[in-house]
N, C-alpha and C. Protein backbone atom coordinates (compact mmCIF):
# COMPACT_ATOMS: atom_id res chain seq x y z
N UNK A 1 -7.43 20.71 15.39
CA UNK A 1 -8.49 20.28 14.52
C UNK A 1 -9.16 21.52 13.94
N UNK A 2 -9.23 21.63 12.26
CA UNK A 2 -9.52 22.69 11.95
C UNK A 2 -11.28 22.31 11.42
N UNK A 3 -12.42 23.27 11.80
CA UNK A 3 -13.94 22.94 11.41
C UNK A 3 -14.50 23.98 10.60
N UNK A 4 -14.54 23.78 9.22
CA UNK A 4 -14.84 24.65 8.53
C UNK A 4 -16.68 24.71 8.83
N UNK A 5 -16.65 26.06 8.18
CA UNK A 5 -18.38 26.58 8.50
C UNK A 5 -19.49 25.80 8.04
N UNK A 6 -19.03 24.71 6.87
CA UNK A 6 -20.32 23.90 6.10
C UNK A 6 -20.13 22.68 6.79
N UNK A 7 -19.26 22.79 7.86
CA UNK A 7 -19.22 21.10 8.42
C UNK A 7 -19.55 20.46 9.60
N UNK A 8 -20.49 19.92 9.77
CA UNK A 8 -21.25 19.38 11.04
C UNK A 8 -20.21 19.62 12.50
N UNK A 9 -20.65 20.30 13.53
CA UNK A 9 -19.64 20.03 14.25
C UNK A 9 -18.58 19.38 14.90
N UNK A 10 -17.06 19.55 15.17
CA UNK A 10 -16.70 18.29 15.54
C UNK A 10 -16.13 17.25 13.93
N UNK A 11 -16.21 17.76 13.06
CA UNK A 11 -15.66 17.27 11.98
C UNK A 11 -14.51 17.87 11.02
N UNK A 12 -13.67 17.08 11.51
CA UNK A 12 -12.45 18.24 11.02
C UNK A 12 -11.69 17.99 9.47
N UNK A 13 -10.97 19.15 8.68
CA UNK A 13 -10.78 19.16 7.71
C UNK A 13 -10.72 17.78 7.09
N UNK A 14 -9.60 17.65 7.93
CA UNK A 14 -8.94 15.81 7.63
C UNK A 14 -9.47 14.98 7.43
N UNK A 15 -11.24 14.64 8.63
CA UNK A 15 -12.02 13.55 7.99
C UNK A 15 -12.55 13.90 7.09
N UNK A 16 -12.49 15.32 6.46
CA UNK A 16 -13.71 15.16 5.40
C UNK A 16 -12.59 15.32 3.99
N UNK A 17 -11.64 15.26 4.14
CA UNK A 17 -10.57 15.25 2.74
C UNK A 17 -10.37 13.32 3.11
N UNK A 18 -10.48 12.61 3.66
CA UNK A 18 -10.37 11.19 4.13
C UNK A 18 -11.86 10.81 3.01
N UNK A 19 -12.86 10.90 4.02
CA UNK A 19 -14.07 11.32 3.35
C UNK A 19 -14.22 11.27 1.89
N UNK A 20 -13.68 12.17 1.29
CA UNK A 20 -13.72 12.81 -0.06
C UNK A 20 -12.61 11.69 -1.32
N UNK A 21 -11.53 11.17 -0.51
CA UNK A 21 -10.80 10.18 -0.85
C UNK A 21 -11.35 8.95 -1.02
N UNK A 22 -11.91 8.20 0.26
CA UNK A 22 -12.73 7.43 -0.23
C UNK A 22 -13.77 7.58 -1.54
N UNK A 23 -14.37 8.21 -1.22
CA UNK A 23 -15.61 8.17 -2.61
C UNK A 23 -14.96 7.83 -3.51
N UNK A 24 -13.64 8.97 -4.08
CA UNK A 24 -13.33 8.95 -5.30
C UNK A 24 -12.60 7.54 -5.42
N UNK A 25 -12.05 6.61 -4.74
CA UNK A 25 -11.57 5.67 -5.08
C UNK A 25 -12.52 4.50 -4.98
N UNK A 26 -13.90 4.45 -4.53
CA UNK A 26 -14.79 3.80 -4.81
C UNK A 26 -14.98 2.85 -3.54
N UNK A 27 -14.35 3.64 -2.49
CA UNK A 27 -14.49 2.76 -1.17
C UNK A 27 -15.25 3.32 0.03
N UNK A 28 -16.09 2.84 0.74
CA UNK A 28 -16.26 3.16 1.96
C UNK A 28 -16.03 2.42 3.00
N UNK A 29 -16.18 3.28 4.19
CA UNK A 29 -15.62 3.02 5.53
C UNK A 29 -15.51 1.61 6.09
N UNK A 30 -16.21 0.97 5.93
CA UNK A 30 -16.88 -0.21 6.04
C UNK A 30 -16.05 -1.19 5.26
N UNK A 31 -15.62 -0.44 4.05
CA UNK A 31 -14.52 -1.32 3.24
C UNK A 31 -13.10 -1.45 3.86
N UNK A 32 -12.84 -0.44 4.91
CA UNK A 32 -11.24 -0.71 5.42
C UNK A 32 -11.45 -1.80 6.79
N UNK A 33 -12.40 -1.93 6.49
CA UNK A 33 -12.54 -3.01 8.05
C UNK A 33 -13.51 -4.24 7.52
N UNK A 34 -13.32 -4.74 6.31
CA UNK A 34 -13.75 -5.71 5.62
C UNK A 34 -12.00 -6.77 6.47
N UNK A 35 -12.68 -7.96 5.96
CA UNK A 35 -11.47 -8.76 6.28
C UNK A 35 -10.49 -8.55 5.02
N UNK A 36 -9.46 -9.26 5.30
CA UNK A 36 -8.62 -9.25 3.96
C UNK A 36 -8.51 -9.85 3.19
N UNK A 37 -8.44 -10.21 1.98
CA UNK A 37 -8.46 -11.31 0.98
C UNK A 37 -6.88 -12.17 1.38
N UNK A 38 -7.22 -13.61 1.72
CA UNK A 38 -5.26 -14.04 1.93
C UNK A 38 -4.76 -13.71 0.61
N UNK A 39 -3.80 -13.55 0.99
CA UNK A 39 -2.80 -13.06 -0.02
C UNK A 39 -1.31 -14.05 -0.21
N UNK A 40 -1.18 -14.46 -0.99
CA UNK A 40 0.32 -15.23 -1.11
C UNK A 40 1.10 -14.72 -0.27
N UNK A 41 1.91 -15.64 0.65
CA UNK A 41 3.25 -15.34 1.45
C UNK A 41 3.98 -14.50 0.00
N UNK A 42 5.01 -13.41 1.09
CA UNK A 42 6.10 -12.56 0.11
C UNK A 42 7.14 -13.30 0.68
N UNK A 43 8.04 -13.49 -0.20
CA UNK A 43 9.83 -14.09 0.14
C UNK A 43 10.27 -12.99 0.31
N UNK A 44 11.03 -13.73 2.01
CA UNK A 44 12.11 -12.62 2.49
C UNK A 44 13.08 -12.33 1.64
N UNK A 45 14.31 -11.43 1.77
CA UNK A 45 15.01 -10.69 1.20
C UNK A 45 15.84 -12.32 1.22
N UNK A 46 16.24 -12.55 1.85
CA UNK A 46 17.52 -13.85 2.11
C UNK A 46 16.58 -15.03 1.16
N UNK A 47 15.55 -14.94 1.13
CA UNK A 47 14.67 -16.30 0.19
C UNK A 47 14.81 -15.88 -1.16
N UNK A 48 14.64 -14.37 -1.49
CA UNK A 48 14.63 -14.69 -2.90
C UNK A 48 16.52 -13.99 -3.59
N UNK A 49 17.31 -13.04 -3.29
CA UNK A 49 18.63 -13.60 -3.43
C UNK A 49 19.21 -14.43 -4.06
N UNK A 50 18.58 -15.76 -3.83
CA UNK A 50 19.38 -17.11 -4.25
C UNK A 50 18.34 -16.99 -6.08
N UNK A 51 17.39 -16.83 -5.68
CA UNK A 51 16.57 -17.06 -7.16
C UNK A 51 17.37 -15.80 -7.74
N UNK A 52 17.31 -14.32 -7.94
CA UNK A 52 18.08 -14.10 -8.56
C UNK A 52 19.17 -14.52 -8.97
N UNK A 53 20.12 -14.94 -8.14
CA UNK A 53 21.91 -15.25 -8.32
C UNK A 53 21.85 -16.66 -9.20
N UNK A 54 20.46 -16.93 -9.14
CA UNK A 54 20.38 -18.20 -10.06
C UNK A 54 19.88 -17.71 -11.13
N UNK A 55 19.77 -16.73 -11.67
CA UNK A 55 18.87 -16.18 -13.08
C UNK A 55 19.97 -15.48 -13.35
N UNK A 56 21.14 -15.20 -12.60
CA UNK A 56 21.97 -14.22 -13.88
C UNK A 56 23.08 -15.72 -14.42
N UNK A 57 23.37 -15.00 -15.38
CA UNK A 57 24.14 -16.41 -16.10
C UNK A 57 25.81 -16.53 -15.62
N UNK A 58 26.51 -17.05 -15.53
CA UNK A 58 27.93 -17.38 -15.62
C UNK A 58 28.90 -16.35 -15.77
N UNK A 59 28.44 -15.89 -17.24
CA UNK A 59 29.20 -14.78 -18.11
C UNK A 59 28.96 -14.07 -17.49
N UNK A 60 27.54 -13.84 -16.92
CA UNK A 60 27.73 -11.64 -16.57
C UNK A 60 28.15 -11.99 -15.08
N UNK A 61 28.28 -12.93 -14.54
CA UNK A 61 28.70 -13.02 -12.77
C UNK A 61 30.61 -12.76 -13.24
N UNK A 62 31.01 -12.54 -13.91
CA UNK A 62 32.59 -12.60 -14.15
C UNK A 62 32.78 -11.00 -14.44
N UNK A 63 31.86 -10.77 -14.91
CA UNK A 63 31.74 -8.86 -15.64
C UNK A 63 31.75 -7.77 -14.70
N UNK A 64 33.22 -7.56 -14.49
CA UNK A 64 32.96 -6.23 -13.68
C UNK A 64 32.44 -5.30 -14.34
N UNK A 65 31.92 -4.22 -13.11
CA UNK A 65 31.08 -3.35 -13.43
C UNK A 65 31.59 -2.31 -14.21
């Protein structure tokens, strides 16, 4: 853990470049331990597969590469 000279003791580079990240993206600490908004289920790899192989057409499934 590296503690530069302007930094309260015990506070190392890392939290305060963490620190410095937050702000600029307009979040604080308090915001990563908010709950989560639900979010739509993602389709597994084997669920969506079939929706592609159903969107390419006839013709290009015959077209070698």
């Amino acid at each position: 853990m590296t503690v530069q000279p302007d930094q309260p003791s015990g506070v190392s580079a890392e939290v305060e470049a963490a620190r410095l990240l937050l702000l600029r993206m307009g979040l604080s600490p308090e915001d990563l331990l908010a709950v989560p908004v639900a979010r739509p289920p993602v389709p597994t790899f084997a669920e969506y597969v079939p929706v592609v192989s159903a969107a390419v057409s006839e013709r290009d499934r015959g077209q070698p590469l």
